[in-house]
C-alpha atoms as a PDB file:
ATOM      1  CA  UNK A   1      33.947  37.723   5.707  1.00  0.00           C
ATOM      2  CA  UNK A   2      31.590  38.626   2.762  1.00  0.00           C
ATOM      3  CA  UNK A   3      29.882  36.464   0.750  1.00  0.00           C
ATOM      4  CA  UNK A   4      30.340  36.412  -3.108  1.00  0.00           C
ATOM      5  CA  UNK A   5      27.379  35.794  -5.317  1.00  0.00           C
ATOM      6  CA  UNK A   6      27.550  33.332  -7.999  1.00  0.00           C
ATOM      7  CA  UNK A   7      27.662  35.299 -11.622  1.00  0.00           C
ATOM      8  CA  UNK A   8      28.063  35.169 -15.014  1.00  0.00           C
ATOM      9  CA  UNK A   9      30.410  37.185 -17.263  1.00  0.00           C
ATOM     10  CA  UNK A  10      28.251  39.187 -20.090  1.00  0.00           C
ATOM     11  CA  UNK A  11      30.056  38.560 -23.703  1.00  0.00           C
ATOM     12  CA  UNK A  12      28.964  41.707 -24.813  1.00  0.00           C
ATOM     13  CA  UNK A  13      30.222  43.920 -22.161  1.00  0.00           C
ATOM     14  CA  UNK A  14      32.588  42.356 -20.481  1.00  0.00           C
ATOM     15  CA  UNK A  15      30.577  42.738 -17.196  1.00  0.00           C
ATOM     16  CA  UNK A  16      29.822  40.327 -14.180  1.00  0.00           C
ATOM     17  CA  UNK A  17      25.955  39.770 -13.833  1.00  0.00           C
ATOM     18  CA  UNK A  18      24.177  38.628 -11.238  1.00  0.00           C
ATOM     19  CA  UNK A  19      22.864  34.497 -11.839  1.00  0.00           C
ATOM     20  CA  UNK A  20      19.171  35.790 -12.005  1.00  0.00           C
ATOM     21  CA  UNK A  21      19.851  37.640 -15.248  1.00  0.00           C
ATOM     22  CA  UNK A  22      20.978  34.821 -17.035  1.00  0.00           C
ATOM     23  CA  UNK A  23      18.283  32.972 -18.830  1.00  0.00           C
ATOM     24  CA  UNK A  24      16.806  29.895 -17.764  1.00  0.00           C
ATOM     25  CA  UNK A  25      16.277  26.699 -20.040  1.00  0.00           C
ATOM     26  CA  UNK A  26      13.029  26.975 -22.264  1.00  0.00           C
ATOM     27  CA  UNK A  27      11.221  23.308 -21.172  1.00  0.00           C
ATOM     28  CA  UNK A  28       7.424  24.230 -21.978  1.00  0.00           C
ATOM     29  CA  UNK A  29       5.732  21.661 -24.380  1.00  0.00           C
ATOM     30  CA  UNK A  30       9.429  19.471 -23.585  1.00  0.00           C
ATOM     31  CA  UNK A  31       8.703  15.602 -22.515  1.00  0.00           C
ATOM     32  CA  UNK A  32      10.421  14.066 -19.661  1.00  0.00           C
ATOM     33  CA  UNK A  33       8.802  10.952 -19.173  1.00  0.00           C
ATOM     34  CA  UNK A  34       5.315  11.401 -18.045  1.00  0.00           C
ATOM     35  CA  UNK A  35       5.902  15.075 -18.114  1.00  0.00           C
ATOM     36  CA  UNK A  36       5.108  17.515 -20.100  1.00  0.00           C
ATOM     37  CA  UNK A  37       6.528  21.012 -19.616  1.00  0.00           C
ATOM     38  CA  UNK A  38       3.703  24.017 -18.929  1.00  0.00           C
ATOM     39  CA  UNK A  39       5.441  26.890 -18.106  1.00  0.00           C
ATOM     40  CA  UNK A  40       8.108  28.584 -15.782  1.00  0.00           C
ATOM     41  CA  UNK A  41       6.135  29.422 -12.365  1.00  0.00           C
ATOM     42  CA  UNK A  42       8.505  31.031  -9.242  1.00  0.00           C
ATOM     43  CA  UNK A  43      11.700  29.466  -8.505  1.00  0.00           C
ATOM     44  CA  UNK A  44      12.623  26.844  -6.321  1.00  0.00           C
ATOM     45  CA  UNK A  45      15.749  28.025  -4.253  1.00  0.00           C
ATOM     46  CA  UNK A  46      18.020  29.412  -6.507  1.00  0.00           C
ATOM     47  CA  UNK A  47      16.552  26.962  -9.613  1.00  0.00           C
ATOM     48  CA  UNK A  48      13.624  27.681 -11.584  1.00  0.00           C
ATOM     49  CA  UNK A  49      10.205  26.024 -10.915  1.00  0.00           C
ATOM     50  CA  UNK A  50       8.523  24.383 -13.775  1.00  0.00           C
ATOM     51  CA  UNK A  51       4.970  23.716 -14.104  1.00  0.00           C
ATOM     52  CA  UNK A  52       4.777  19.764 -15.797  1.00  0.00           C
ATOM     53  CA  UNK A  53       1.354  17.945 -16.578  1.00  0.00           C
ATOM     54  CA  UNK A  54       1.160  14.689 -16.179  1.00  0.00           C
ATOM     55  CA  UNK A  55      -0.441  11.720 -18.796  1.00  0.00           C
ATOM     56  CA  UNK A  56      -2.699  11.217 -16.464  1.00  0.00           C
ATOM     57  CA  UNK A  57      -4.126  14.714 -16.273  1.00  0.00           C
ATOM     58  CA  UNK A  58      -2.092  15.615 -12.806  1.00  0.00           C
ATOM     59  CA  UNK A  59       0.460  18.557 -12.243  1.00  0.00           C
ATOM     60  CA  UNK A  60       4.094  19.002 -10.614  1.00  0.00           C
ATOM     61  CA  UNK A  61       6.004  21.806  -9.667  1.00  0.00           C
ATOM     62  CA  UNK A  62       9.800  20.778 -10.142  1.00  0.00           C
ATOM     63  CA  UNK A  63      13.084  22.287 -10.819  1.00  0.00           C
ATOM     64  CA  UNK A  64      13.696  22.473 -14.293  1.00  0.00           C
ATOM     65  CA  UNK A  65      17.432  22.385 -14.103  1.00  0.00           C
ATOM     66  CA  UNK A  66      17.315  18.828 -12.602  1.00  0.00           C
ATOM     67  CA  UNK A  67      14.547  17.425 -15.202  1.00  0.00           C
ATOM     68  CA  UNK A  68      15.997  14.608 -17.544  1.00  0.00           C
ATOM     69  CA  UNK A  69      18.936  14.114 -15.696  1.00  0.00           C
ATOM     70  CA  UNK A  70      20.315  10.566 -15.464  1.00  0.00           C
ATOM     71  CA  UNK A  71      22.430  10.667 -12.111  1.00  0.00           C
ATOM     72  CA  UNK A  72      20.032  12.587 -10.094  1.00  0.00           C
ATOM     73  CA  UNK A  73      16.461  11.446  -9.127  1.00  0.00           C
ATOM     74  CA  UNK A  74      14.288  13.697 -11.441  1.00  0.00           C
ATOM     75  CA  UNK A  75      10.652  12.856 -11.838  1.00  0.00           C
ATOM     76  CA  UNK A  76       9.270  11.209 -14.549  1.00  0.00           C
ATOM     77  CA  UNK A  77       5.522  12.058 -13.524  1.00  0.00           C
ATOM     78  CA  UNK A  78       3.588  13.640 -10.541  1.00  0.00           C
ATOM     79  CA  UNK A  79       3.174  10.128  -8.328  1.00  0.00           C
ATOM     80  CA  UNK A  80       0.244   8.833 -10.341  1.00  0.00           C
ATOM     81  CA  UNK A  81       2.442   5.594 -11.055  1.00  0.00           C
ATOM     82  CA  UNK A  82       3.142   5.100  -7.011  1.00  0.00           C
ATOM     83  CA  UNK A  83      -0.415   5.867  -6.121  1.00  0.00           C
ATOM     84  CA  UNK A  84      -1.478   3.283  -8.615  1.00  0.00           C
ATOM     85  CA  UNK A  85       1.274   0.560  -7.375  1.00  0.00           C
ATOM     86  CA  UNK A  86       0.337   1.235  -3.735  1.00  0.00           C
ATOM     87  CA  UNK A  87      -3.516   0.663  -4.584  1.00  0.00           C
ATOM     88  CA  UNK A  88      -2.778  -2.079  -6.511  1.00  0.00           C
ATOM     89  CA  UNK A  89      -0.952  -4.434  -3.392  1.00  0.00           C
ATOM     90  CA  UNK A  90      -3.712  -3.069  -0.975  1.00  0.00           C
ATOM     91  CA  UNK A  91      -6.090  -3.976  -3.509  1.00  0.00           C
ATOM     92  CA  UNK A  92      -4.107  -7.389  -3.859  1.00  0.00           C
ATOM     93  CA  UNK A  93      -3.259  -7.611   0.297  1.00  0.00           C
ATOM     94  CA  UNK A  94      -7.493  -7.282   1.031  1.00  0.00           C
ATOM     95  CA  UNK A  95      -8.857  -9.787  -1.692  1.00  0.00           C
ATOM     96  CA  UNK A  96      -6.477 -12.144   0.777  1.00  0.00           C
ATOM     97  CA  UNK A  97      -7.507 -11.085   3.265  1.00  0.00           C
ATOM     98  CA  UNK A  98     -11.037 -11.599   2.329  1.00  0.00           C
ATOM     99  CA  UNK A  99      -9.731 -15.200   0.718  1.00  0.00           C
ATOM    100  CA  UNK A 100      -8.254 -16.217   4.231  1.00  0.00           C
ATOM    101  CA  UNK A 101     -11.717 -15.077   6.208  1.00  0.00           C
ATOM    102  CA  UNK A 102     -14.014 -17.218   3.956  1.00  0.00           C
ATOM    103  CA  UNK A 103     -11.551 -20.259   4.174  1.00  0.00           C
ATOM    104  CA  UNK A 104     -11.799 -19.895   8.206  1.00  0.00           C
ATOM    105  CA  UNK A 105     -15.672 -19.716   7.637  1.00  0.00           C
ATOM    106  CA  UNK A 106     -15.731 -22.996   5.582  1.00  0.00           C
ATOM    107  CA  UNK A 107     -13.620 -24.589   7.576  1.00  0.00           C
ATOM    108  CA  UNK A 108     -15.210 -23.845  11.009  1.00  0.00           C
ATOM    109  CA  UNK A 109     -19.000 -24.967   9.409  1.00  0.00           C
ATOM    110  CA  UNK A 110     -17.522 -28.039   7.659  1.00  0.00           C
ATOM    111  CA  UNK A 111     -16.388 -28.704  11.313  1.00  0.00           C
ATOM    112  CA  UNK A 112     -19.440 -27.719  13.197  1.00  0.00           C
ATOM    113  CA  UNK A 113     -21.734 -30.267  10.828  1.00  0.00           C
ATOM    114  CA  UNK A 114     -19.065 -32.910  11.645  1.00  0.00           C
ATOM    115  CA  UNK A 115     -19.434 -32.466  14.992  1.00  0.00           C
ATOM    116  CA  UNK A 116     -23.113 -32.441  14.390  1.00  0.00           C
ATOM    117  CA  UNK A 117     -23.058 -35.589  12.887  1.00  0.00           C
ATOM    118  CA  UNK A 118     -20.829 -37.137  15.451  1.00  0.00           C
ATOM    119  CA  UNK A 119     -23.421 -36.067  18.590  1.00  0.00           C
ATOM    120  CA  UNK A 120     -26.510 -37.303  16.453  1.00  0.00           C
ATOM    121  CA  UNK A 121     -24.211 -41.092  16.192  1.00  0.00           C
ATOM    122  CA  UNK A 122     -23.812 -40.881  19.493  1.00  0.00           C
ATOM    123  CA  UNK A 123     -27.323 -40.678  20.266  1.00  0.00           C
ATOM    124  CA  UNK A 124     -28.724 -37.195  20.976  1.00  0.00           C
ATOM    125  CA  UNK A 125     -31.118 -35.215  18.875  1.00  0.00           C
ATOM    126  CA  UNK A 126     -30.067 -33.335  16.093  1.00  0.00           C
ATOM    127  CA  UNK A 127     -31.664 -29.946  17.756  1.00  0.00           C
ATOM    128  CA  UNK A 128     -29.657 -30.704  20.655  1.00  0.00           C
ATOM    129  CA  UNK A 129     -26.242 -31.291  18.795  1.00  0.00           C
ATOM    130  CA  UNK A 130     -27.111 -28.105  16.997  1.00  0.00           C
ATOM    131  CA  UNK A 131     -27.082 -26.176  20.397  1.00  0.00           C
ATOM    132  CA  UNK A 132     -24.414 -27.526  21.579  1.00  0.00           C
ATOM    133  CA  UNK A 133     -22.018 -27.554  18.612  1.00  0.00           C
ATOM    134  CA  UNK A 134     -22.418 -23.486  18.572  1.00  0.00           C
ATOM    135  CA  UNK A 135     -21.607 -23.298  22.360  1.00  0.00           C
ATOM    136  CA  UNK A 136     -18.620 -25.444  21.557  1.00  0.00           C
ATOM    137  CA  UNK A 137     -15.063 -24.396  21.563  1.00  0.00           C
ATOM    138  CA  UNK A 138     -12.652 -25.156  18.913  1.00  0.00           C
ATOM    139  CA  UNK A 139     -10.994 -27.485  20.362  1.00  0.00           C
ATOM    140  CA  UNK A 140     -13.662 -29.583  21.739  1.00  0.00           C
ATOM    141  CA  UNK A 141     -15.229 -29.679  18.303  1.00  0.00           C
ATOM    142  CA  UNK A 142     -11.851 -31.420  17.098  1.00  0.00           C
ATOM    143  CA  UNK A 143     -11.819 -33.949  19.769  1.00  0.00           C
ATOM    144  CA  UNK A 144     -15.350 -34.765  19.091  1.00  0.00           C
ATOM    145  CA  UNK A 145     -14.333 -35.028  15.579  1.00  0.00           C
ATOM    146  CA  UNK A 146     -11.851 -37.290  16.269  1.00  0.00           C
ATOM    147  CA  UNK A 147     -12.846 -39.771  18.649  1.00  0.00           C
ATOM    148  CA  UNK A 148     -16.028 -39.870  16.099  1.00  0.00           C
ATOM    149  CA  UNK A 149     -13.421 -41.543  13.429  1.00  0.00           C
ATOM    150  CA  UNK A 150     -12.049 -43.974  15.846  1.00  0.00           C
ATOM    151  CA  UNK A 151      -8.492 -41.082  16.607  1.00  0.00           C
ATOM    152  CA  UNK A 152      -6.925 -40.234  19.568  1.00  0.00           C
ATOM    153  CA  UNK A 153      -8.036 -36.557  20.890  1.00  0.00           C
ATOM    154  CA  UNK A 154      -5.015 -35.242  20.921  1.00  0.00           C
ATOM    155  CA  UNK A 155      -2.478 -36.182  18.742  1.00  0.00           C
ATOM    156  CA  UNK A 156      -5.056 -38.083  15.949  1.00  0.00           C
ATOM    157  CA  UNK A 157      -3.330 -41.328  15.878  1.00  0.00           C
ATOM    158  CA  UNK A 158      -5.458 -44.672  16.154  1.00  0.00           C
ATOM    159  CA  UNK A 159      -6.627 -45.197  19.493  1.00  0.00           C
ATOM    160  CA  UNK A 160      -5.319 -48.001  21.500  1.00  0.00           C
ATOM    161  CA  UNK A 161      -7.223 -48.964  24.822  1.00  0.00           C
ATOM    162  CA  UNK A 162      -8.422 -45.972  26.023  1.00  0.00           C
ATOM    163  CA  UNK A 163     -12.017 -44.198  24.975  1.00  0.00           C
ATOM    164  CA  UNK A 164      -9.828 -41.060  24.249  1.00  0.00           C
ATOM    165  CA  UNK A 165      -6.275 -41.715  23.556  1.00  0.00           C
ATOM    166  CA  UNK A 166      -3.716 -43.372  21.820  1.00  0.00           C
ATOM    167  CA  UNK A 167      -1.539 -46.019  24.184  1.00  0.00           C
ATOM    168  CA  UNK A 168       1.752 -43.265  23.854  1.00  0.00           C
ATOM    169  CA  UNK A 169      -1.162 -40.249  24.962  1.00  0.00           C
ATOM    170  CA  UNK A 170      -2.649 -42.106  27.487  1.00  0.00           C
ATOM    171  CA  UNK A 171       0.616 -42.669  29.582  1.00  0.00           C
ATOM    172  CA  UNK A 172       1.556 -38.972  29.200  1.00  0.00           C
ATOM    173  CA  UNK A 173      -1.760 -38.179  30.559  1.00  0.00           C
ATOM    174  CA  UNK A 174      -1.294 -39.922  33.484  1.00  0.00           C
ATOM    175  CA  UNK A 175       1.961 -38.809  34.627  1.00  0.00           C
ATOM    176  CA  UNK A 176       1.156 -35.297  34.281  1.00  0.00           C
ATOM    177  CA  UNK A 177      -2.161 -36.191  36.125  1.00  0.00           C
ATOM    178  CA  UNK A 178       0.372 -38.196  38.836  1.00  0.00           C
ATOM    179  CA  UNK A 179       3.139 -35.004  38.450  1.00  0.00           C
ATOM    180  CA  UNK A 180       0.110 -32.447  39.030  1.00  0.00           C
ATOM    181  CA  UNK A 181      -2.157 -34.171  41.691  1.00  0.00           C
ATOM    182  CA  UNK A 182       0.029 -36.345  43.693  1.00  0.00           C
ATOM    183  CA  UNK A 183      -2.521 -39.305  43.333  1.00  0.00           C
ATOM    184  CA  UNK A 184      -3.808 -42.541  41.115  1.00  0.00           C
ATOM    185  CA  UNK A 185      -4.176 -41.707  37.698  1.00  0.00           C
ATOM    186  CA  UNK A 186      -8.329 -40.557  36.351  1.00  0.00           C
ATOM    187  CA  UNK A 187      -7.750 -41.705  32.629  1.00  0.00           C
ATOM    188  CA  UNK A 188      -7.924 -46.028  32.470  1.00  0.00           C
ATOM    189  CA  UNK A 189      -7.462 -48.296  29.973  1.00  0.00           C
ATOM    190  CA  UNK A 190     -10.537 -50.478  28.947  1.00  0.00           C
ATOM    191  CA  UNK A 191     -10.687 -53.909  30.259  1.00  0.00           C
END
């Protein structure tokens, strides 16, 4: 089986030519968008290469046959318009980012100088509370902060007649300490 080249008839002559005789479209100094047409560089396959600059002072090789074409996906500059969208929402993505961490930093000093305040109440010395409050995990800090403003530990409902909880906490605390021990319950009510 050979295979036929594609050609085009000469109107003079009456001749078949070969495809790369017959002259390309002239795009230079043509707009497509962005785009401005240079000159013809070497072909792309069988289509001709096109040198474009861009508005923003970039370049793109491209096919010039498929330039300004509606139904295909021809450029309309060299990917300065993506590069600035991408930049853009990582631009946007790391100023939250940055938001987010000084929001956590706020929030974990406006809780260390409540727990601060809370120890001092209690009685200890401010130095003291200081040490302690950075050794401190999260969680105690809440607890500390809560039974400060009269709140159950855990849930941060009013407390009923325990130090820590609320009446509903309390009796869930002692059946998992029954469930888990096998023995009397260690959290009691006052008197």
């Amino acid at each position: 089986m050979t295979r036929r080249t594609a050609s085009a008839t000469d109107c003079e002559t009456g001749t078949r030519s070969a495809r790369e005789d017959v002259v390309s479209l002239n795009l230079t100094d043509k707009r497509f968008g962005k785009l401005v047409g240079v000159r013809r560089v070497a072909n792309i396959g069988i289509h001709a290469g096109w040198l474009f600059q861009c508005d923003c002072g970039g370049t793109l090789v491209a096919r010039g046959a498929f330039m300004g074409l509606t139904y295909r996906s021809s450029p309309n500059d060299c990917g300065c318009v993506k590069r600035a969208r991408i930049a853009s929402r990582a631009k946007a993505k790391d100023e939250a980012r940055q938001a987010a961490a000084q929001k956590r930093v706020e929030r974990k000093e406006a809780r260390r100088a409540a727990v601060i305040a809370a120890m001092v109440e209690r009685g200890e010395s401010e130095r003291n509370a200081k040490r302690r409050a950075n050794r401190m995990s999260r969680q105690r800090m809440c607890q500390i902060i809560l039974q400060a403003a009269g709140l159950c530990s855990y849930c941060g409902q009013p407390r009923g007649r325990s130090i820590t909880f609320c009446d509903t906490c309390l009796v869930r605390a002692n059946e998992r300490e029954r469930t888990r021990l096998g023995r009397k319950t260690r959290y009691k009510a006052k008197a």
